[in-house]
Protein backbone atom coordinates (compact mmCIF):
# COMPACT_ATOMS: atom_id res chain seq x y z
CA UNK A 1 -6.34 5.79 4.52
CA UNK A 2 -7.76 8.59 6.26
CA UNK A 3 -9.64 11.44 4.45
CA UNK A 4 -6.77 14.31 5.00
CA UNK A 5 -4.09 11.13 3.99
CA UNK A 6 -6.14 10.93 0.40
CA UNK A 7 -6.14 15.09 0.01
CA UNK A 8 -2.71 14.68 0.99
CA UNK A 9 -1.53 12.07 -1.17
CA UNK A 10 -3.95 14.00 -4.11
CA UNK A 11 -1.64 17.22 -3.38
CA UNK A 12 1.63 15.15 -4.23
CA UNK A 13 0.01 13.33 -6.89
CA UNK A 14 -0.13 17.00 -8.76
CA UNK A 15 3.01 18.06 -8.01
CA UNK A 16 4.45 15.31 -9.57
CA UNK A 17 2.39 15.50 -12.53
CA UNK A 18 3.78 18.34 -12.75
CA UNK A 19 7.06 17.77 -12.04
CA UNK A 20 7.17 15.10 -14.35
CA UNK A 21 4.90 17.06 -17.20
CA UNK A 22 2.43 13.79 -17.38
CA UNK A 23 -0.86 14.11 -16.69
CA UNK A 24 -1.63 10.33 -17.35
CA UNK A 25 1.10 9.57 -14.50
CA UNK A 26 -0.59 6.74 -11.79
CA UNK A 27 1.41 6.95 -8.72
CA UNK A 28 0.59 5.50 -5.47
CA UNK A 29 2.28 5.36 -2.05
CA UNK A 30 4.87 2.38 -2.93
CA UNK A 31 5.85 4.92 -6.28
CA UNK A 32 9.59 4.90 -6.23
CA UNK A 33 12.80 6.52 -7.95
CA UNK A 34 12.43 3.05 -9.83
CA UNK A 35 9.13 3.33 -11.24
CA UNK A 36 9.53 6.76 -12.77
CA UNK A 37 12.34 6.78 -15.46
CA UNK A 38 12.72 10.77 -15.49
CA UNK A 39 13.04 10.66 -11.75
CA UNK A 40 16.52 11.89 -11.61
CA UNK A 41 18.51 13.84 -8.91
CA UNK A 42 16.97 17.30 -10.58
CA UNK A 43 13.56 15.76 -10.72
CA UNK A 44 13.72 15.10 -6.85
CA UNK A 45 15.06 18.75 -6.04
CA UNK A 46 12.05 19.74 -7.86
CA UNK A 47 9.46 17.59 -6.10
CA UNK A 48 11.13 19.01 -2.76
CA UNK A 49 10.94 22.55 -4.34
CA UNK A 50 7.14 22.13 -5.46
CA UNK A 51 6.21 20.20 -2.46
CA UNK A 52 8.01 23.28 0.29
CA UNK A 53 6.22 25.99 -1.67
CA UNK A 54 2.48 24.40 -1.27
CA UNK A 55 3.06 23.79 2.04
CA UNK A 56 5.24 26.61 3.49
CA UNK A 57 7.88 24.14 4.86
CA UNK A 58 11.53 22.98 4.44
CA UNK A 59 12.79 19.87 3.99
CA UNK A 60 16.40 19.28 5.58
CA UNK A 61 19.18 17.76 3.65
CA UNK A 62 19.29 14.56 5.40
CA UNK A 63 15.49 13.81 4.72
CA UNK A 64 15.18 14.90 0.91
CA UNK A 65 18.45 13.08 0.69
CA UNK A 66 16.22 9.62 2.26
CA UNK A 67 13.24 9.91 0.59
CA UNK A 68 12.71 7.55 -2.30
CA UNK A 69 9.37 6.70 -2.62
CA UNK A 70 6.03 8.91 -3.12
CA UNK A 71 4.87 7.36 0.56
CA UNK A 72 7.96 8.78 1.85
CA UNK A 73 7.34 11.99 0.92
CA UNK A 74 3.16 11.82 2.75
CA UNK A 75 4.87 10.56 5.41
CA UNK A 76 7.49 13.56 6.06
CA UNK A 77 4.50 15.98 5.10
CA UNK A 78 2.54 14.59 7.68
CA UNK A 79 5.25 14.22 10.43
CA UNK A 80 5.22 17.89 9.99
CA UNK A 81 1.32 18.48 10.77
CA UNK A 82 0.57 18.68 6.70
């Protein structure tokens, strides 16, 4: 993993301790819907919310509607240059 990957991946890694209000939460890229009970429909709008706000982007319906694992989410981040 590439240096920018790892800041990336630390940015996410915050939003959803945040998100999810856990500061003890270990998440990696293979993290899924599955892992995290509270990862709900709301929970994901949030994540989107949180994660087009740091980075001054928008997600489109299709994609946010895709994504179901943490790696999912670095990878459409750095599809668009993040």
């Amino acid at each position: 993993m590439s240096s920018s990957e790892t800041l990336l991946t630390e940015d996410v890694r915050r939003i959803f301790i945040e998100v999810f209000d856990n500061p003890d939460l270990h998440i990696d890229s293979n993290t899924s819907r599955d892992d995290i009970a509270d990862w709900d429909s709301i929970a994901h709008l949030k994540i989107v919310l949180a994660l087009e706000e740091m980075f001054g982007l928008e997600f489109d319906t299709d994609e946010v509607a895709s994504i179901r694992t943490v790696g999912e989410f670095v990878r459409a981040l750095r599809a668009r240059g993040k």
